[in-house]
PDB file of N, CA and C in Angstrom:
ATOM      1  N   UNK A   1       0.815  -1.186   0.000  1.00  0.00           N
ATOM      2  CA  UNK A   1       0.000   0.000   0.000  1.00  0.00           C
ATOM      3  C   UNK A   1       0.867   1.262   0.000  1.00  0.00           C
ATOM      4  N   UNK A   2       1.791   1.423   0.282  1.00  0.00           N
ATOM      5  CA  UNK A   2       2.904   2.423   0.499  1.00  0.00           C
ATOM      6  C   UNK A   2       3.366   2.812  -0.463  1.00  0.00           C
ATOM      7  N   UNK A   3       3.547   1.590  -1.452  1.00  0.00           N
ATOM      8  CA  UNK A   3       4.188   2.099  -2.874  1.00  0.00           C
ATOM      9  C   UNK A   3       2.775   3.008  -3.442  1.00  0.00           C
ATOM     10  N   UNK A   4       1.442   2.453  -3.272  1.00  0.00           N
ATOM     11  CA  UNK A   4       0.395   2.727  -4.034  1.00  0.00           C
ATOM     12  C   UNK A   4       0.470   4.271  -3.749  1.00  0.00           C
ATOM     13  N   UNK A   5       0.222   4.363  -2.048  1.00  0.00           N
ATOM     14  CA  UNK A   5       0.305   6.081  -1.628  1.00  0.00           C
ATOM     15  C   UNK A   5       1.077   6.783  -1.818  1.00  0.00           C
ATOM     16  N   UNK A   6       2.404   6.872  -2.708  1.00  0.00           N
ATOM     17  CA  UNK A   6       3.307   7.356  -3.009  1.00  0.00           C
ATOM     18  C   UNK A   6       3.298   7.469  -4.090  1.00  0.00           C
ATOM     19  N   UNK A   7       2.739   7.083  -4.898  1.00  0.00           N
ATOM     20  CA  UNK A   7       2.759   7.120  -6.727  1.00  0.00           C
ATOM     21  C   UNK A   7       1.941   8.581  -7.104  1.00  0.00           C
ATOM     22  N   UNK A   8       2.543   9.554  -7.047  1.00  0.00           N
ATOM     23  CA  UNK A   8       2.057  10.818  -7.011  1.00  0.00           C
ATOM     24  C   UNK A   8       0.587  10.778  -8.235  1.00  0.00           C
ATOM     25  N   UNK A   9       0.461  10.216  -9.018  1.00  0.00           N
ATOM     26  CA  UNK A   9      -0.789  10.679  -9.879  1.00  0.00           C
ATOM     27  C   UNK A   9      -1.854   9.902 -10.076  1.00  0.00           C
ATOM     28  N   UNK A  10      -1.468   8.745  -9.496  1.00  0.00           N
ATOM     29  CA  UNK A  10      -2.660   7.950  -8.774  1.00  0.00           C
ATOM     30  C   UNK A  10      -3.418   8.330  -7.227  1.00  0.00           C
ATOM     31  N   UNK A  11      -2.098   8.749  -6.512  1.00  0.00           N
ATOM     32  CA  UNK A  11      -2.609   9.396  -5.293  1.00  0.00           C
ATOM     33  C   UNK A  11      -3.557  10.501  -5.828  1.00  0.00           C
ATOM     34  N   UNK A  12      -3.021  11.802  -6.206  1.00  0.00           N
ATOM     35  CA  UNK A  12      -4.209  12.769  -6.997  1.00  0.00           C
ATOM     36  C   UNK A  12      -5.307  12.201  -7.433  1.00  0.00           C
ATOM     37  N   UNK A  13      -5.465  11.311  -8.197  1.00  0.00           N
ATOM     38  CA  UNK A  13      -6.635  10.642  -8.624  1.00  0.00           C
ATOM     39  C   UNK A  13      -7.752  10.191  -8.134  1.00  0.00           C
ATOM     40  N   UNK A  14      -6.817   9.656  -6.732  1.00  0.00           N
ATOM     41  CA  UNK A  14      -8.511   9.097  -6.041  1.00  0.00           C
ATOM     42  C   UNK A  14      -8.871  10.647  -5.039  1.00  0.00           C
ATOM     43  N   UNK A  15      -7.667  11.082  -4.433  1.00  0.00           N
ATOM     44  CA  UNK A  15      -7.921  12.204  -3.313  1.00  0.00           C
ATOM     45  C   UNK A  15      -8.580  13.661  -4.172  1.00  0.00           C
ATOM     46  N   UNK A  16      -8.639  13.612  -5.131  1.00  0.00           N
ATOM     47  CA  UNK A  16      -9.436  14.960  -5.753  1.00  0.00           C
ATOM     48  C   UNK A  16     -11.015  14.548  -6.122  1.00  0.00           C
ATOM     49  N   UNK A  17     -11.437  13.313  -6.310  1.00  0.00           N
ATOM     50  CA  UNK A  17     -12.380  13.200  -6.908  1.00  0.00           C
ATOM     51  C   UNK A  17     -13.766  12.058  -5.928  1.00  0.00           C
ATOM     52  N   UNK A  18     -13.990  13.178  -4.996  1.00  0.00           N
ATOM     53  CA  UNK A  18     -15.073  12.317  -4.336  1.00  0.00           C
ATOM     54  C   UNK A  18     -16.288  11.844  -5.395  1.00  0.00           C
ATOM     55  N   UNK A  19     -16.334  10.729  -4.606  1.00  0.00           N
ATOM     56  CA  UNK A  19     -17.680  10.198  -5.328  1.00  0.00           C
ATOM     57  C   UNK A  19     -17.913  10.130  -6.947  1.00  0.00           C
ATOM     58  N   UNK A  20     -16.648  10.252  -7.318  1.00  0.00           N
ATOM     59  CA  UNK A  20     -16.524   9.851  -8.876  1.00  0.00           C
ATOM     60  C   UNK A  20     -16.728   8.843  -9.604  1.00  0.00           C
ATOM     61  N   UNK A  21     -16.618   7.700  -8.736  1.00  0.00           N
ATOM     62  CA  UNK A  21     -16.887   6.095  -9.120  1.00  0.00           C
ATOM     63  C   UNK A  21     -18.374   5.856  -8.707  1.00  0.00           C
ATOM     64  N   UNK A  22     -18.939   5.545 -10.443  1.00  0.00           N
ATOM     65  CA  UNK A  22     -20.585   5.168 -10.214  1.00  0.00           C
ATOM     66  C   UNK A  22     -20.614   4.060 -11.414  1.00  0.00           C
ATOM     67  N   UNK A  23     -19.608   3.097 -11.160  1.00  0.00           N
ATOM     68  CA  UNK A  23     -19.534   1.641 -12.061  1.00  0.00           C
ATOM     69  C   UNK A  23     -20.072   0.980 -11.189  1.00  0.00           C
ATOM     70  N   UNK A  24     -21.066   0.123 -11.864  1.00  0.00           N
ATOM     71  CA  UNK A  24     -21.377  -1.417 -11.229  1.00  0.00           C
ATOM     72  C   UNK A  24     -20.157  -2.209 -10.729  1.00  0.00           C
ATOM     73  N   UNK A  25     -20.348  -2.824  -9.687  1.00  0.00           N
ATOM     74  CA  UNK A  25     -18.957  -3.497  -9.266  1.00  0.00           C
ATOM     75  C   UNK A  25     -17.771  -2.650  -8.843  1.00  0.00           C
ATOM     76  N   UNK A  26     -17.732  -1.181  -8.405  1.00  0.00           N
ATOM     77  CA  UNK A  26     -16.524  -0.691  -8.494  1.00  0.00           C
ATOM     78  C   UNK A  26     -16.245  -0.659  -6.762  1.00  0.00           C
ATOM     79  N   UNK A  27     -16.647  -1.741  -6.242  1.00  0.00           N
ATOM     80  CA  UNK A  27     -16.105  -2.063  -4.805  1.00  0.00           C
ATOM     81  C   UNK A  27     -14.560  -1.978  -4.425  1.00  0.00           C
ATOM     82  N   UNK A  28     -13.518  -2.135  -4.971  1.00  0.00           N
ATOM     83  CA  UNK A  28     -12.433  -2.631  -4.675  1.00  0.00           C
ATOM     84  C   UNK A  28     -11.819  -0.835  -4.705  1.00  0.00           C
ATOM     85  N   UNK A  29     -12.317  -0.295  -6.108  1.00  0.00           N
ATOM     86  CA  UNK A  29     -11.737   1.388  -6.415  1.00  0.00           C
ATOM     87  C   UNK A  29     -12.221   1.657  -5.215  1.00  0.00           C
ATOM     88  N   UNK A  30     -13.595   1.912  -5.170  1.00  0.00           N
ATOM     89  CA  UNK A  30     -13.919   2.841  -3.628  1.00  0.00           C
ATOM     90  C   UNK A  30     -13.676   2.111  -2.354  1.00  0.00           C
ATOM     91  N   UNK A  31     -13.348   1.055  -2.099  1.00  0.00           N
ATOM     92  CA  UNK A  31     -12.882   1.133  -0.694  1.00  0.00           C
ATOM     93  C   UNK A  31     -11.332   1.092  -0.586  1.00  0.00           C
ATOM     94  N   UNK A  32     -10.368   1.429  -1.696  1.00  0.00           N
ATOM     95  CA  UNK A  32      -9.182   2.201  -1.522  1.00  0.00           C
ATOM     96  C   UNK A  32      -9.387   3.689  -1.905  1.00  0.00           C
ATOM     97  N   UNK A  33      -9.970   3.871  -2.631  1.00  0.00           N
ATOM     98  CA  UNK A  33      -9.986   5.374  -2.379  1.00  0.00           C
ATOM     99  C   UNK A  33     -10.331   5.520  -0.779  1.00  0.00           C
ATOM    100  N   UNK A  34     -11.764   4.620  -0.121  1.00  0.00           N
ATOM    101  CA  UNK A  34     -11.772   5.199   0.737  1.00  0.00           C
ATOM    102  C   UNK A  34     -10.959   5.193   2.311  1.00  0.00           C
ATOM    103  N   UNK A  35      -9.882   3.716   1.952  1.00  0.00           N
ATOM    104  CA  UNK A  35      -8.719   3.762   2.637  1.00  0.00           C
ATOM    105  C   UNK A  35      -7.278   5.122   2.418  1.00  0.00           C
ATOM    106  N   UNK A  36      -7.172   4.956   1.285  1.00  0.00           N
ATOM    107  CA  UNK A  36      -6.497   6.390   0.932  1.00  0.00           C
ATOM    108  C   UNK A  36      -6.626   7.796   1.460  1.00  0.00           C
ATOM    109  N   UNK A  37      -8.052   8.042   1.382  1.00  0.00           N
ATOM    110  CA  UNK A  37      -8.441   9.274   2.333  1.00  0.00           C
ATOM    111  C   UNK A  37      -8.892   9.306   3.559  1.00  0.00           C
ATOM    112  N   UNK A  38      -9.484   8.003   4.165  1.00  0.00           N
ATOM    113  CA  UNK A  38      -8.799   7.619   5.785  1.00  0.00           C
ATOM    114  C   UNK A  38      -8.174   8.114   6.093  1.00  0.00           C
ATOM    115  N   UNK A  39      -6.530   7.561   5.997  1.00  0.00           N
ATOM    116  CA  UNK A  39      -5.191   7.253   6.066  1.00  0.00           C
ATOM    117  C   UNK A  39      -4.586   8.786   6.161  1.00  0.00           C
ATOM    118  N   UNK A  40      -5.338   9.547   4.984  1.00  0.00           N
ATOM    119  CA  UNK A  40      -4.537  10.644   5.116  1.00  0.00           C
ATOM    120  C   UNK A  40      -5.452  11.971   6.058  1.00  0.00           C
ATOM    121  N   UNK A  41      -6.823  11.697   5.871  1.00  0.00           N
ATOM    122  CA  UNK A  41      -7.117  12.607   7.025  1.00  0.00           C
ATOM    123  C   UNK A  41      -6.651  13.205   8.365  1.00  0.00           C
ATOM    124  N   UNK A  42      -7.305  14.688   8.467  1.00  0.00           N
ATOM    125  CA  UNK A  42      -6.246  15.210   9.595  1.00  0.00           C
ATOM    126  C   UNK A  42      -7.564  14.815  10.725  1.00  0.00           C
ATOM    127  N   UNK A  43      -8.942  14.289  10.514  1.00  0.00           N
ATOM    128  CA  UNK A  43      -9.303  13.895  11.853  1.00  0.00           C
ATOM    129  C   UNK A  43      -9.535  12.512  12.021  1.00  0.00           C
ATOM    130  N   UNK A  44      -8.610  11.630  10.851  1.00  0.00           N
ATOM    131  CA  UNK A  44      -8.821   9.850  11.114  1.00  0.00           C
ATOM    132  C   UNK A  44      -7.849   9.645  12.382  1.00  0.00           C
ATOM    133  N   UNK A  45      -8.884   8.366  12.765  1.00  0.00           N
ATOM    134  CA  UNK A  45      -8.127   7.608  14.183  1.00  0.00           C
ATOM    135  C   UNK A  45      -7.456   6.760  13.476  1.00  0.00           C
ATOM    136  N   UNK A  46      -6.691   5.807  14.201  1.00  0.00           N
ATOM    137  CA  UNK A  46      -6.299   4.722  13.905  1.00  0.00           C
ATOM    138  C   UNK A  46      -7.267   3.479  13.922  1.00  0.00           C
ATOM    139  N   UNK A  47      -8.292   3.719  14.529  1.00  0.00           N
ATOM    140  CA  UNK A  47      -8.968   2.581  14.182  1.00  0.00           C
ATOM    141  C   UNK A  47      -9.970   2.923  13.239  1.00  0.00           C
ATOM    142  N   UNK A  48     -10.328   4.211  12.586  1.00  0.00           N
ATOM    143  CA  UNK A  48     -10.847   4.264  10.798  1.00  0.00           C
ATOM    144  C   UNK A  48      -9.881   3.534   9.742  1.00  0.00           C
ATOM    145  N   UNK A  49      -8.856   4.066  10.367  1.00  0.00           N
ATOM    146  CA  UNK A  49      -7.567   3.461   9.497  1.00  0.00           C
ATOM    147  C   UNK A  49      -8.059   1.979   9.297  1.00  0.00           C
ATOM    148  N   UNK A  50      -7.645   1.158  10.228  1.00  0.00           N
ATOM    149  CA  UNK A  50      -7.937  -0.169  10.498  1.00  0.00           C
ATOM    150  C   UNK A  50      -9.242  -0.872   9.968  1.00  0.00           C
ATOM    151  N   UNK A  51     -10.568  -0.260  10.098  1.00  0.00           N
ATOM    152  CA  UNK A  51     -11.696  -0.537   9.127  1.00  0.00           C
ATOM    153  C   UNK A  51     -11.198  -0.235   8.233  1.00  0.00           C
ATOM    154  N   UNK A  52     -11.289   0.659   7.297  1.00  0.00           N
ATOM    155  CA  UNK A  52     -10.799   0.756   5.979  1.00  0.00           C
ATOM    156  C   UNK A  52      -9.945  -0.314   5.345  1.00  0.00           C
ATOM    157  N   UNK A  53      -9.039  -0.761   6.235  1.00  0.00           N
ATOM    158  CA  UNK A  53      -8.084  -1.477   5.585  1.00  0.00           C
ATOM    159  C   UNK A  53      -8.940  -3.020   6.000  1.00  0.00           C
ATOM    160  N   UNK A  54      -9.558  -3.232   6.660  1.00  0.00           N
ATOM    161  CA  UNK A  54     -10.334  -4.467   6.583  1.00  0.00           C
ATOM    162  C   UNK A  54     -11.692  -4.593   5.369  1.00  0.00           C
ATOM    163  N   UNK A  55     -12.103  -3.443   5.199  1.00  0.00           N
ATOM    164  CA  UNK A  55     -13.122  -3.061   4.238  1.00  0.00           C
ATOM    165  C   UNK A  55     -12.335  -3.360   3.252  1.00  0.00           C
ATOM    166  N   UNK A  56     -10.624  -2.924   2.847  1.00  0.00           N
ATOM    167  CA  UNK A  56     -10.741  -3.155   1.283  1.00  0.00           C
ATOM    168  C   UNK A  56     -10.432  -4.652   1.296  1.00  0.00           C
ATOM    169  N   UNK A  57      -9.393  -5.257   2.433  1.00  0.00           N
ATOM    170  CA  UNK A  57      -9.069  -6.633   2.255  1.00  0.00           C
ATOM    171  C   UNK A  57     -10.549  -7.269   1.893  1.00  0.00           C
ATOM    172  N   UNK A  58     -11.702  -7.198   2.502  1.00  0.00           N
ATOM    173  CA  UNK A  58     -12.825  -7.967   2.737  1.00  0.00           C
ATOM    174  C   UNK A  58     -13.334  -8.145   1.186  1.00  0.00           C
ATOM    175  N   UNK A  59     -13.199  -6.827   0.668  1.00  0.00           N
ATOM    176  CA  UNK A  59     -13.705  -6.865  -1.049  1.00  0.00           C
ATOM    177  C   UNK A  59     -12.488  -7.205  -1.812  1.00  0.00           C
ATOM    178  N   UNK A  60     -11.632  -7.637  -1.685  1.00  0.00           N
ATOM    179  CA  UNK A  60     -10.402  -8.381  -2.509  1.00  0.00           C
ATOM    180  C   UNK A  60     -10.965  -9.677  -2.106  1.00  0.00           C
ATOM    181  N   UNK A  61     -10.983 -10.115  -1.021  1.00  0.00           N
ATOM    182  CA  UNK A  61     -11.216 -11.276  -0.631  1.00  0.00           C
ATOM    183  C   UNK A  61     -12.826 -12.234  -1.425  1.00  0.00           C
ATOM    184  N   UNK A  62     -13.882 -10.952  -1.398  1.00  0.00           N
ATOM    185  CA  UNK A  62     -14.412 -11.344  -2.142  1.00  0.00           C
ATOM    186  C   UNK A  62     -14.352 -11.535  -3.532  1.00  0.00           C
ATOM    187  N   UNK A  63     -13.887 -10.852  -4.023  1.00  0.00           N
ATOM    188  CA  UNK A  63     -13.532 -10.568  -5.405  1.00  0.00           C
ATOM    189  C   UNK A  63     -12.491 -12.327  -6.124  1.00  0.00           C
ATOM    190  N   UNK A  64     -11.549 -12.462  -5.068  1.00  0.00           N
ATOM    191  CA  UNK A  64     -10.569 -13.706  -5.411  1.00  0.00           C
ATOM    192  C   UNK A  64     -10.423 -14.764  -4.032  1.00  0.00           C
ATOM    193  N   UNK A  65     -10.687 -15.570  -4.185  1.00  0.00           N
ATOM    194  CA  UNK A  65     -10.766 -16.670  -3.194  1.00  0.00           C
ATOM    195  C   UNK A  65      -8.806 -16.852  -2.922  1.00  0.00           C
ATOM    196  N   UNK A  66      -8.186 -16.671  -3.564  1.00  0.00           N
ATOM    197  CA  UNK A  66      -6.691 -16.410  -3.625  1.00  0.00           C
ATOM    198  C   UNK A  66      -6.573 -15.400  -2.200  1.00  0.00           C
ATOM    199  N   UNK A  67      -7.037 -14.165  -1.999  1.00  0.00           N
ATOM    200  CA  UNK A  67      -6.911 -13.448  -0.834  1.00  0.00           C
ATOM    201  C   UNK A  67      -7.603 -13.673   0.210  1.00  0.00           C
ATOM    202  N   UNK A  68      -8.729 -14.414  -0.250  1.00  0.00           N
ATOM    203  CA  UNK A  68      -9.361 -14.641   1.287  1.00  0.00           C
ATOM    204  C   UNK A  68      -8.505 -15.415   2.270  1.00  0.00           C
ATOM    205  N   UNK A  69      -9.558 -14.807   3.748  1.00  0.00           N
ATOM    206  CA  UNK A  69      -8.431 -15.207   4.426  1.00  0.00           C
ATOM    207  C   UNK A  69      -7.199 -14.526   5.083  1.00  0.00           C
ATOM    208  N   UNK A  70      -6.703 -15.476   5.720  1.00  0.00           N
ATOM    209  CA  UNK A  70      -5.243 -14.941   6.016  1.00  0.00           C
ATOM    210  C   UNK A  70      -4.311 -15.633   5.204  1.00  0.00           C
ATOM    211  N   UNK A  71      -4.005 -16.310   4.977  1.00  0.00           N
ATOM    212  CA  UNK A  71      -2.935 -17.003   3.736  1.00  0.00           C
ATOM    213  C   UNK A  71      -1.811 -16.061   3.939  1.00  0.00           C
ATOM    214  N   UNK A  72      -0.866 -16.676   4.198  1.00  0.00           N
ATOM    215  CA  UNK A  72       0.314 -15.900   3.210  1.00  0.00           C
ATOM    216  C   UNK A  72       0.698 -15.778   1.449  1.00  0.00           C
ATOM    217  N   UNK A  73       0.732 -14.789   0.906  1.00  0.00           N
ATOM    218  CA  UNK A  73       0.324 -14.645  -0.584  1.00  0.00           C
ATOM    219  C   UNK A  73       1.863 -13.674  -0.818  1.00  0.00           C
ATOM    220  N   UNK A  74       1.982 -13.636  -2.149  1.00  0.00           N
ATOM    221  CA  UNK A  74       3.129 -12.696  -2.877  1.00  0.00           C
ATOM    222  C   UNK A  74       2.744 -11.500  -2.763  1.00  0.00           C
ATOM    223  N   UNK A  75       3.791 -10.961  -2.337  1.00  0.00           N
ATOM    224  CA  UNK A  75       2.724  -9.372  -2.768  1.00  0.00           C
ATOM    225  C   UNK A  75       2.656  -8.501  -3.785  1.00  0.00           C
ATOM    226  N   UNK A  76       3.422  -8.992  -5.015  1.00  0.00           N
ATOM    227  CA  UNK A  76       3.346  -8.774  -6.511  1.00  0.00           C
ATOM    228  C   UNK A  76       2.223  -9.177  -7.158  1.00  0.00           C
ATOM    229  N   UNK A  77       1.851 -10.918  -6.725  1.00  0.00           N
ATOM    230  CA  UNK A  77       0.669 -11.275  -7.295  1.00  0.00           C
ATOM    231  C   UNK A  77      -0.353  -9.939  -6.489  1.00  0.00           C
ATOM    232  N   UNK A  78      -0.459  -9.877  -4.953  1.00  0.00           N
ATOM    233  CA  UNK A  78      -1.917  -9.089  -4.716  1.00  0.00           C
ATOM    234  C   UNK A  78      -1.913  -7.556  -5.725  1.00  0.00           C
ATOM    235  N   UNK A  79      -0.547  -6.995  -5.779  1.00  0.00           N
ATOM    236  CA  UNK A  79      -0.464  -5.689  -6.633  1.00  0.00           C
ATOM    237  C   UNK A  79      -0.989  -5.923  -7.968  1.00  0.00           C
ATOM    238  N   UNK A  80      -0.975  -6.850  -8.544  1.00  0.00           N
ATOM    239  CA  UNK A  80      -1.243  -7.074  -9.771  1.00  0.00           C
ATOM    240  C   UNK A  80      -2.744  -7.185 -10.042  1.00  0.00           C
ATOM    241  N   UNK A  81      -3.319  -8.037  -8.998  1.00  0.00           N
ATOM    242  CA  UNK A  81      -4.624  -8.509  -9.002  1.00  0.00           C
ATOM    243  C   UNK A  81      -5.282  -6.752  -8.166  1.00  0.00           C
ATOM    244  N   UNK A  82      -5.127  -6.354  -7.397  1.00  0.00           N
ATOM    245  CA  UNK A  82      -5.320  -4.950  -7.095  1.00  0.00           C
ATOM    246  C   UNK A  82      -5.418  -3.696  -8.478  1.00  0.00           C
ATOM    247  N   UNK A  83      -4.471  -3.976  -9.100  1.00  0.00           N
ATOM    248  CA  UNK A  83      -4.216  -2.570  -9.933  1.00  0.00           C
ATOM    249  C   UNK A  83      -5.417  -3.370 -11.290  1.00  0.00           C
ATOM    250  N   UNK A  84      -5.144  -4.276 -11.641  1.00  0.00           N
ATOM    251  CA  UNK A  84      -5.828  -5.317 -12.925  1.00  0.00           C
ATOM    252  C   UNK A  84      -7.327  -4.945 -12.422  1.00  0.00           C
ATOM    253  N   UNK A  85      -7.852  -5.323 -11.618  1.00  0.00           N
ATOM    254  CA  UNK A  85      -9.221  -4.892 -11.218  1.00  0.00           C
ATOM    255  C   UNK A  85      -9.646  -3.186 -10.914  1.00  0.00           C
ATOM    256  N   UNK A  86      -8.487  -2.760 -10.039  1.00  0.00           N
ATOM    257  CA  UNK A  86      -9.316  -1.287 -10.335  1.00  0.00           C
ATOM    258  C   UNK A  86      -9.061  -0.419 -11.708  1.00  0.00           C
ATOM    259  N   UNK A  87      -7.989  -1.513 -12.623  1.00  0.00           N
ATOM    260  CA  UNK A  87      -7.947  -0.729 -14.096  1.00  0.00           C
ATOM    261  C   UNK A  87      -9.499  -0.888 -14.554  1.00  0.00           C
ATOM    262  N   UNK A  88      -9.850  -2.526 -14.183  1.00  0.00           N
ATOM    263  CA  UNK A  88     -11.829  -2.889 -15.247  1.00  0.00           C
ATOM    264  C   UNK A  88     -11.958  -1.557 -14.673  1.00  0.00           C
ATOM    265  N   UNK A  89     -12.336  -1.313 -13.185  1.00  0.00           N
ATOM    266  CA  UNK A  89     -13.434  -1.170 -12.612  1.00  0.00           C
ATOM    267  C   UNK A  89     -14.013   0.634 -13.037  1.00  0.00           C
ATOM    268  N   UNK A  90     -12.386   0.990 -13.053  1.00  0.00           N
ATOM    269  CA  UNK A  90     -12.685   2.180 -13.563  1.00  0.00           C
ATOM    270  C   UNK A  90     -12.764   2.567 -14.749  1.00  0.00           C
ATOM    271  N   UNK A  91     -12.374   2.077 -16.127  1.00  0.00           N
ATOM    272  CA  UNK A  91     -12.456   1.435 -16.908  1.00  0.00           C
ATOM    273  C   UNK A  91     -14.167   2.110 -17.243  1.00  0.00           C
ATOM    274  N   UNK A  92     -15.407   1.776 -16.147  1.00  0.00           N
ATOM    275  CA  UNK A  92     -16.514   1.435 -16.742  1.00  0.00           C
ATOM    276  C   UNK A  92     -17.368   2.399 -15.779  1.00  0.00           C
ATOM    277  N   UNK A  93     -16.439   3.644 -14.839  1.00  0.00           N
ATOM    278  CA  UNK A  93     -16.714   4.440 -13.791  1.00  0.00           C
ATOM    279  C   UNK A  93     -17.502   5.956 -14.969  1.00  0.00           C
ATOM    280  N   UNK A  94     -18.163   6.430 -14.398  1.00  0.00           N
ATOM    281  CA  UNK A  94     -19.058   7.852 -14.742  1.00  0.00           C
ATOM    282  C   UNK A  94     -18.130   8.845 -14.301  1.00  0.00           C
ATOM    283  N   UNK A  95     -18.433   9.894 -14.962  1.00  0.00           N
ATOM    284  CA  UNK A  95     -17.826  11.117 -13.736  1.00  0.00           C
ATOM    285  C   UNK A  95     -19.244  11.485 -13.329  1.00  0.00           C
ATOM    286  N   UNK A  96     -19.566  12.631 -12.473  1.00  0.00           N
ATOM    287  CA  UNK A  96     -20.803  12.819 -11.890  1.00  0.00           C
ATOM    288  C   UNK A  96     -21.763  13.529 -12.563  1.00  0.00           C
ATOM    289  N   UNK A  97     -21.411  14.262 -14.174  1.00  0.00           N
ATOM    290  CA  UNK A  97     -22.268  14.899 -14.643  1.00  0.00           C
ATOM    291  C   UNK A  97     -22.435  13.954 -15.792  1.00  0.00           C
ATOM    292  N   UNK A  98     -22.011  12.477 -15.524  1.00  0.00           N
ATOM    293  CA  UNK A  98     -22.616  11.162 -15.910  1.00  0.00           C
ATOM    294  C   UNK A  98     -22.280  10.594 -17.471  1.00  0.00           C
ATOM    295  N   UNK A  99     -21.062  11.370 -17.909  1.00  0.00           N
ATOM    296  CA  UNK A  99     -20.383  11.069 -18.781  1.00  0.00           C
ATOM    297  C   UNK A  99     -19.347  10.294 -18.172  1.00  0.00           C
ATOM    298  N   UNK A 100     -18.884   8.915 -18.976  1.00  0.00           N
ATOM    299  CA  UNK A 100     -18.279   7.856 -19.002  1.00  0.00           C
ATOM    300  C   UNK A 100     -17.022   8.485 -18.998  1.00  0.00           C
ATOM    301  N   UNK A 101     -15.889   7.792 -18.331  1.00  0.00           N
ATOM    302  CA  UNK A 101     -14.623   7.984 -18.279  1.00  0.00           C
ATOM    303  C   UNK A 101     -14.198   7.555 -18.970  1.00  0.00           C
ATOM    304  N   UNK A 102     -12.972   7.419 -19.856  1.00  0.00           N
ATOM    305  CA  UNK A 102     -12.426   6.370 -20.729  1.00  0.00           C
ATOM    306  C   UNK A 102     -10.934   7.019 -20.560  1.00  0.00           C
ATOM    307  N   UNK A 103     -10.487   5.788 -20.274  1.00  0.00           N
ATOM    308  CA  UNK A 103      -8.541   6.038 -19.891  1.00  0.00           C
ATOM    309  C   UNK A 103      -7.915   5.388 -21.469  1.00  0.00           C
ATOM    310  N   UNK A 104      -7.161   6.107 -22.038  1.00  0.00           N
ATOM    311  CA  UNK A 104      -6.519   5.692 -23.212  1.00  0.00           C
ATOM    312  C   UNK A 104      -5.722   4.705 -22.833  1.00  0.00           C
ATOM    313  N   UNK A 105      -5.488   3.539 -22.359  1.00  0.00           N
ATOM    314  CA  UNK A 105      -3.894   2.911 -22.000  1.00  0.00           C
ATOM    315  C   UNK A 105      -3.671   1.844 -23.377  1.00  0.00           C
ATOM    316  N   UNK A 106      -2.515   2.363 -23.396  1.00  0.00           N
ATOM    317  CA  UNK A 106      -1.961   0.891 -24.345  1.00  0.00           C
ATOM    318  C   UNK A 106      -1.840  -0.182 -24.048  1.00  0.00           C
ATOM    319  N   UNK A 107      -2.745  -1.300 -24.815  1.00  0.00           N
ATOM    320  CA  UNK A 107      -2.649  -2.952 -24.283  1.00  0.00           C
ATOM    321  C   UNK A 107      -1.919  -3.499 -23.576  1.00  0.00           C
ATOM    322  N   UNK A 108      -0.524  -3.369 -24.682  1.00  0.00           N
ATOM    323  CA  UNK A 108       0.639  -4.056 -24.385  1.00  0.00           C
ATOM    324  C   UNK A 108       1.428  -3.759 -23.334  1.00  0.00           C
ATOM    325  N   UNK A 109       0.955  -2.737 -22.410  1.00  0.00           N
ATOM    326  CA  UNK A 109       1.722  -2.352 -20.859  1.00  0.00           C
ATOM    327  C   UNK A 109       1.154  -3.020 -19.871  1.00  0.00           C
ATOM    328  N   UNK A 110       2.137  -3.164 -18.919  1.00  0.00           N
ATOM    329  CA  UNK A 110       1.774  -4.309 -17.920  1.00  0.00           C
ATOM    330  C   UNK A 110       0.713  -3.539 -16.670  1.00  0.00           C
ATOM    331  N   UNK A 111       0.686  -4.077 -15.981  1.00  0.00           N
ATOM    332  CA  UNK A 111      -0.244  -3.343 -15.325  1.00  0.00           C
ATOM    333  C   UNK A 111       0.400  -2.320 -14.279  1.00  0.00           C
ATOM    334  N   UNK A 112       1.662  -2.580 -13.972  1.00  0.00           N
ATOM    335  CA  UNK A 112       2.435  -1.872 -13.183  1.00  0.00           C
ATOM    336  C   UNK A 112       3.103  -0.742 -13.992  1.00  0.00           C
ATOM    337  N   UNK A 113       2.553  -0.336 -14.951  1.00  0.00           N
ATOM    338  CA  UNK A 113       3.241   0.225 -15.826  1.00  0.00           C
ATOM    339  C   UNK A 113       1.646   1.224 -16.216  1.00  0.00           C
ATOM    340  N   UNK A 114       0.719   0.328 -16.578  1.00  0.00           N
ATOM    341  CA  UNK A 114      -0.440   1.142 -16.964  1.00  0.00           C
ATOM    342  C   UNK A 114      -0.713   2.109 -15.723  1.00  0.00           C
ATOM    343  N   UNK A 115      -0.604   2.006 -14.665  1.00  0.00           N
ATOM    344  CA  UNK A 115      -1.112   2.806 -12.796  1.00  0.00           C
ATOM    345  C   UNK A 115      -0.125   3.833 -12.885  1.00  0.00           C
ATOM    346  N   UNK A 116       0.695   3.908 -13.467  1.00  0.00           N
ATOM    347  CA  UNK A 116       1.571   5.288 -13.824  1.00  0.00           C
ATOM    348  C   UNK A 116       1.058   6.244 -14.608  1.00  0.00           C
ATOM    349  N   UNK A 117       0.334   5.478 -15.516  1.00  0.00           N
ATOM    350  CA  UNK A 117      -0.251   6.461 -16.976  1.00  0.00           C
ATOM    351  C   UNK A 117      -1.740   7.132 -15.992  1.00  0.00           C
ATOM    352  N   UNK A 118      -2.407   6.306 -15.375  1.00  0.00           N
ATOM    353  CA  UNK A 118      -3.218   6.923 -14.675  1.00  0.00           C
ATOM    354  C   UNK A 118      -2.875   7.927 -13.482  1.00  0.00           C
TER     355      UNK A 118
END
């Protein structure tokens, strides 16, 4: 998550744009966005922190039977499966005056590579 909060134009991305995600399925985007702006609030506790971060595990978990759980897992595979899903999810997100988003990315970039372009 550290690398994620540090990637300066993905960070901008979710922290400027409340309530921007109105895709079917876009569980996994909004409960890191809404861990992201948790995390950085000047009146979050540590235990918002802590929901949040159980809220997004809980919707990964649903999302891939691979994260459920406690398991020990790679944490390249979870980055991958993280960034790959909130590429769909947003992918198919509104902005609020209900025109469709559409991110140009080129196919052939990996996914750790496409979360830069965003």
């Amino acid at each position: 998550m550290q690398c994620l909060f540090n990637t300066k134009k993905l960070f901008g991305y979710f922290i400027n744009r409340d309530n921007l995600i109105e895709a079917p399925n876009s569980h996994i985007a909004e409960e890191f966005r809404n861990l992201l702006t948790t995390t950085f609030s000047k009146t979050s506790t540590n235990e918002n922190v802590l929901n949040a971060v159980y809220r997004l595990k809980k919707s990964i978990g649903e999302m891939s039977l691979t994260f459920n759980g406690y398991a020990q897992n790679d944490a390249h595979e979870f980055l991958q499966f993280l960034l790959d899903k909130m590429n769909k999810e947003l992918n198919q997100a509104k902005s609020i005056d209900g025109k469709y988003l559409q991110f140009k990315v080129p196919p052939s970039l990996t996914s750790l590579e496409k979360i830069v372009i965003i």
